[in-house]
C-alpha atoms as a PDB file:
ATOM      1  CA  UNK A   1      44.909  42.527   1.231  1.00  0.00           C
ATOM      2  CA  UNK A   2      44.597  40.392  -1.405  1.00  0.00           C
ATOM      3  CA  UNK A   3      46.500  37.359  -2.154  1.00  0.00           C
ATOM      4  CA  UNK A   4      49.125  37.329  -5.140  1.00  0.00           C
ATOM      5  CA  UNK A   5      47.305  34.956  -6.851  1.00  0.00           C
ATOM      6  CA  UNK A   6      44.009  36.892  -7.158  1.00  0.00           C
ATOM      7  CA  UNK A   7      45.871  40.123  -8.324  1.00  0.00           C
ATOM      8  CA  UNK A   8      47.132  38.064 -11.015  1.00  0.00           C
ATOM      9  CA  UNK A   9      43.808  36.917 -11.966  1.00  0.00           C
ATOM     10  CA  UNK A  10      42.678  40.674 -12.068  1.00  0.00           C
ATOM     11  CA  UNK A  11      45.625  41.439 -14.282  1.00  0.00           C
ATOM     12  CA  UNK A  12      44.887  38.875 -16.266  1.00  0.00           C
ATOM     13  CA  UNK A  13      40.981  40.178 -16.542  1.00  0.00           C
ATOM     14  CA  UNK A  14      42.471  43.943 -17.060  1.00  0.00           C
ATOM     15  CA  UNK A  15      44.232  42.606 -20.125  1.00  0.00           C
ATOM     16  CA  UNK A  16      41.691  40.609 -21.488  1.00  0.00           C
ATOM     17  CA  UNK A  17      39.770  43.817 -21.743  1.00  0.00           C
ATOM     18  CA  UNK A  18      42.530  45.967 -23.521  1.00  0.00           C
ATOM     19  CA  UNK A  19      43.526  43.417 -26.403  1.00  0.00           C
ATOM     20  CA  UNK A  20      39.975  44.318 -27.210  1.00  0.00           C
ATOM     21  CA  UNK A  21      40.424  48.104 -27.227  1.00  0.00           C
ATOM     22  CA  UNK A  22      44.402  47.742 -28.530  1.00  0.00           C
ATOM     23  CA  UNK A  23      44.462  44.611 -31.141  1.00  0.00           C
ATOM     24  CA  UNK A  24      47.680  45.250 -32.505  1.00  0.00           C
ATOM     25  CA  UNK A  25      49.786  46.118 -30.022  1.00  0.00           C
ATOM     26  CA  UNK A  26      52.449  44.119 -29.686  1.00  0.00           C
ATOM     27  CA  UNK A  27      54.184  45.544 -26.140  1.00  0.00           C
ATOM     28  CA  UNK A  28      50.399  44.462 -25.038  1.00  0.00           C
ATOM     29  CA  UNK A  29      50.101  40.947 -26.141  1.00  0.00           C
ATOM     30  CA  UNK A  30      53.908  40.485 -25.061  1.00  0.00           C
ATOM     31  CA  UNK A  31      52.737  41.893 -21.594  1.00  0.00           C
ATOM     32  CA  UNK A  32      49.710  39.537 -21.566  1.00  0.00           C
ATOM     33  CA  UNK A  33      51.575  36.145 -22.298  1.00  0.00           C
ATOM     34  CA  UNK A  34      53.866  37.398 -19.663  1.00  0.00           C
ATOM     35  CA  UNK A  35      50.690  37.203 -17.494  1.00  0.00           C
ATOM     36  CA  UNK A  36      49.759  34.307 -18.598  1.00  0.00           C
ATOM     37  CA  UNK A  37      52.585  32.115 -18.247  1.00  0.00           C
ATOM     38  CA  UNK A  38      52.915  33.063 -14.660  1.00  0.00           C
ATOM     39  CA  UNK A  39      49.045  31.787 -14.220  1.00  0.00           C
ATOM     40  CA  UNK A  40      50.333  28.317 -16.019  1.00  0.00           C
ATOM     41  CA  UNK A  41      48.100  29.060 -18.970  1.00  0.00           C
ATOM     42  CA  UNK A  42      50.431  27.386 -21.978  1.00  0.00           C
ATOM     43  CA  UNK A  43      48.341  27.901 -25.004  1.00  0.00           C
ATOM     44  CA  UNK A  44      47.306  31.088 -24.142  1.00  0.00           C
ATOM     45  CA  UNK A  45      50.718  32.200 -23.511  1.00  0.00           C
ATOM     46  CA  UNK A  46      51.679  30.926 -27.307  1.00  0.00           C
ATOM     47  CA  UNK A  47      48.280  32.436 -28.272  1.00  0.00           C
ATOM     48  CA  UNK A  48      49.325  36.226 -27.170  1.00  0.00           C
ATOM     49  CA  UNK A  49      53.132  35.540 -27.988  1.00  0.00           C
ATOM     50  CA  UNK A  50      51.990  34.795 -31.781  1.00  0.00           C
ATOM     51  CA  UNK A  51      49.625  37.763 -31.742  1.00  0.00           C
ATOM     52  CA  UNK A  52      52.695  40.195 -30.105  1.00  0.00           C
ATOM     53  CA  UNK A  53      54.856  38.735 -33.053  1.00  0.00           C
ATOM     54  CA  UNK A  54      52.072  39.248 -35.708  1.00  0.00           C
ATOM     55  CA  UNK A  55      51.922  42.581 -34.735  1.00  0.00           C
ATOM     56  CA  UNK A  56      55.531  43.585 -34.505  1.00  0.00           C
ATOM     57  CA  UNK A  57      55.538  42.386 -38.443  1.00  0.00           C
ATOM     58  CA  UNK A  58      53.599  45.131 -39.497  1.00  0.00           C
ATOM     59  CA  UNK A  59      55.360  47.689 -40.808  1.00  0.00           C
ATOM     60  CA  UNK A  60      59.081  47.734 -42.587  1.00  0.00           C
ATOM     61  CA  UNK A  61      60.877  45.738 -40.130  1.00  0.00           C
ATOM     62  CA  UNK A  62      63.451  44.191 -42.556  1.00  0.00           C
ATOM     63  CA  UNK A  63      64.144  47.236 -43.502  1.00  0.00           C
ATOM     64  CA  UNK A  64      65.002  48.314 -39.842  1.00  0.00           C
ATOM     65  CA  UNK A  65      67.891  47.525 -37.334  1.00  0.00           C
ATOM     66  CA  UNK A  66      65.818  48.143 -34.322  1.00  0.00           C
ATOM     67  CA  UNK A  67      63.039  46.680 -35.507  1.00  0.00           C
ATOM     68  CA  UNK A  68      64.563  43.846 -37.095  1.00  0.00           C
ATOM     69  CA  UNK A  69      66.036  42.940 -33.797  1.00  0.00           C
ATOM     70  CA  UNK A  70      63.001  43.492 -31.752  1.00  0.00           C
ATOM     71  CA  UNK A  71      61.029  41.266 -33.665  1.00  0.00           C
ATOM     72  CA  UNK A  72      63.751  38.355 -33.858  1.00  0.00           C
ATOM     73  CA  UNK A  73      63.751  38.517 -29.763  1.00  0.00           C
ATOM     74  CA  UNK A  74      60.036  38.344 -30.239  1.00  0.00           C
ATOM     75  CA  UNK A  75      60.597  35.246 -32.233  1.00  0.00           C
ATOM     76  CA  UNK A  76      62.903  33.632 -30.029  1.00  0.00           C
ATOM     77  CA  UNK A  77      60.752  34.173 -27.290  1.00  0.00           C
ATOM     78  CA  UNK A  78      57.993  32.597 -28.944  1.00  0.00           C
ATOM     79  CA  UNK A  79      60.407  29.540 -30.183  1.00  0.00           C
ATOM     80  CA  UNK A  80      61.106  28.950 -26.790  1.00  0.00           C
ATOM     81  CA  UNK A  81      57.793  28.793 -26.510  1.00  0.00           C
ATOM     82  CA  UNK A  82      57.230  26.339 -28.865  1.00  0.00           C
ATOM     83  CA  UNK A  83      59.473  24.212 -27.521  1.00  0.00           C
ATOM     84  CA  UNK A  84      57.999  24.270 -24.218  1.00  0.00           C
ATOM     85  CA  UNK A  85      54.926  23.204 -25.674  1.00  0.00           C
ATOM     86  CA  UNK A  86      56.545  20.246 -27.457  1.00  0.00           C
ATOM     87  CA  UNK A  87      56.344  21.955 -31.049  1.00  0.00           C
ATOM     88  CA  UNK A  88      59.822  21.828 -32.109  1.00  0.00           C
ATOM     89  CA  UNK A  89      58.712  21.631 -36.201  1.00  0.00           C
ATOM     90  CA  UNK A  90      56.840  24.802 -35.602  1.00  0.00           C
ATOM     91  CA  UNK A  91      59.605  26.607 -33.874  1.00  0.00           C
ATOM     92  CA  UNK A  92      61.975  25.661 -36.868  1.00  0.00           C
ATOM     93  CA  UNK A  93      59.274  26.980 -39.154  1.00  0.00           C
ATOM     94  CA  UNK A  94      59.008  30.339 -37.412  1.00  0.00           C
ATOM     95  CA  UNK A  95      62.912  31.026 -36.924  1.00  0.00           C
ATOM     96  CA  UNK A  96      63.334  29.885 -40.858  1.00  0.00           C
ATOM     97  CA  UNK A  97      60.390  32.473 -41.863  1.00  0.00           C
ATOM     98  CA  UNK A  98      62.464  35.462 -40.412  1.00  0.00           C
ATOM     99  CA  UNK A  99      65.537  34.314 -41.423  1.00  0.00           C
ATOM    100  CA  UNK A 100      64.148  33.841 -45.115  1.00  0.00           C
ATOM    101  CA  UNK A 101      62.516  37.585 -45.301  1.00  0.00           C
ATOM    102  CA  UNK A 102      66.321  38.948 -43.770  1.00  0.00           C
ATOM    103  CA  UNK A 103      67.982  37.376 -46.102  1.00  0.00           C
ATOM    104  CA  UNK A 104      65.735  38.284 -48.811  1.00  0.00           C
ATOM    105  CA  UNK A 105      66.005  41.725 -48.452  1.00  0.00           C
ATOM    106  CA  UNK A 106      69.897  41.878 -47.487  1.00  0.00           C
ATOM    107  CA  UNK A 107      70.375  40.016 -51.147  1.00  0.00           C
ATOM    108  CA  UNK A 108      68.219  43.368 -52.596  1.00  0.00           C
ATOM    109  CA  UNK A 109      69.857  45.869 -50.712  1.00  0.00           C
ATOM    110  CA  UNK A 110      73.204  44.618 -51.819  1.00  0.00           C
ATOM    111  CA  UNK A 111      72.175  44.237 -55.123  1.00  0.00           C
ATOM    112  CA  UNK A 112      72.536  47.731 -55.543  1.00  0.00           C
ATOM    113  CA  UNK A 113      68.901  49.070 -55.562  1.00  0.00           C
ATOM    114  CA  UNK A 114      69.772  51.602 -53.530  1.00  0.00           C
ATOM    115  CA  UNK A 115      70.422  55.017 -55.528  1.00  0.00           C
ATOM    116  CA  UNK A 116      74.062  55.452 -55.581  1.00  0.00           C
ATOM    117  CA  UNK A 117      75.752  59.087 -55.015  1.00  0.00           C
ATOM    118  CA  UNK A 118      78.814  58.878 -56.031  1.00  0.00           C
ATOM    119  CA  UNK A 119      80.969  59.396 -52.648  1.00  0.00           C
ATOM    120  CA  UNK A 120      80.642  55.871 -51.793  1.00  0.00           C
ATOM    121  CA  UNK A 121      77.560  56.292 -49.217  1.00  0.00           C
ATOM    122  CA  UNK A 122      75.284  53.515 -50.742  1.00  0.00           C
ATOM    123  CA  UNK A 123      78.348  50.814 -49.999  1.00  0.00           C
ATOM    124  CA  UNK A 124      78.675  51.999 -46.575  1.00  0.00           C
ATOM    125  CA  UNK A 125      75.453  51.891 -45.414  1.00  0.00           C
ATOM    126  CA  UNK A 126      74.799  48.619 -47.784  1.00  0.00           C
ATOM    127  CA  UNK A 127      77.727  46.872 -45.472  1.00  0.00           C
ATOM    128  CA  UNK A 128      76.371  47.999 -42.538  1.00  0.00           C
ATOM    129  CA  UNK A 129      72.939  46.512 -43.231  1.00  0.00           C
ATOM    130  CA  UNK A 130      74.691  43.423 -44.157  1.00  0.00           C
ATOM    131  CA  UNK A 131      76.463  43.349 -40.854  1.00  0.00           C
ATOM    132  CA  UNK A 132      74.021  43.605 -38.344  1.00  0.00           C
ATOM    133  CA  UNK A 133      71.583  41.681 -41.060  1.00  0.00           C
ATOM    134  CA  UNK A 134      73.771  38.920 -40.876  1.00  0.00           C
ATOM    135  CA  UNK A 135      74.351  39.098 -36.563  1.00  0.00           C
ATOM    136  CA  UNK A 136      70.769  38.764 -36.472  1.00  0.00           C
ATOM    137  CA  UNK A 137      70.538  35.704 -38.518  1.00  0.00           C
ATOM    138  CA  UNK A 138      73.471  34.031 -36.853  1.00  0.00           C
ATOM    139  CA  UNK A 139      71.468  34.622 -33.921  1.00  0.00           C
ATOM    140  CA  UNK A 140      67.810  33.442 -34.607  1.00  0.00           C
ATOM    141  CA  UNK A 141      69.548  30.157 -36.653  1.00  0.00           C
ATOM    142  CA  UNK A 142      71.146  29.453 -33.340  1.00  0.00           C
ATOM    143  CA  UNK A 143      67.958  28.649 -31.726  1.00  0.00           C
ATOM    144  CA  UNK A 144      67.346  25.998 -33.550  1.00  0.00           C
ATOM    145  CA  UNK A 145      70.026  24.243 -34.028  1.00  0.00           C
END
């Protein structure tokens, strides 16, 4: 059989190929840094861990618990990253980005633009966005500090 090594280098060829065909997927580009930093390949690890994060902002994430939280483990993962690579301003920068857009959008759902029925429904599910809103930033800020 083949050695490890060369399968590795095949994955790595296999994946090169499919970021072509599937640009925006971020499961992909998360798989292919994966690849990469077991091959020792640093930049291209940040490379496809920034594209995997690009990706998974698409879409109404802040708006989303599971989404929300995917994309701050994306981010961590990618500040870690950063670190790694000796690029501890740009790992501040990223978890601060995130953390900005949550909090931006937990200040305007709890402002009340949500349409408000009466029974008390709109505060409930405004404090339960703020709750797990607020876990998630506790989290990412964390990181940096």
């Amino acid at each position: 059989g083949l050695s490890a090594r060369r399968h590795v280098h095949r994955l790595q060829e296999l994946f090169e190929f499919i970021v072509q065909k599937v640009p925006t997927s971020a499961t992909v580009w998360d798989c292919y840094g994966a690849v990469c930093q077991v091959l020792g390949n640093a930049s291209k690890m940040m490379e496809c861990y920034e594209k995997s994060l690009r990706a998974l902002e698409r879409g109404d994430w802040v708006e989303n618990q599971a989404k929300a939280e995917e994309l701050g483990e994306a981010a961590l993962k990618l500040c870690s990253v950063y670190k790694q690579v000796k690029k501890p301003h740009e790992a501040r920068l990223l978890i601060q980005s995130v953390v900005d857009k949550l909090v931006k959008r937990g200040k305007e759902v709890t402002s009340g633009s949500g349409i408000n029925s009466g029974d008390g429904c709109t505060k409930d599910a405004s404090a339960a966005d703020s709750l797990w809103r607020t876990a998630l930033i506790e989290k990412l800020q964390k990181s940096t500090a």
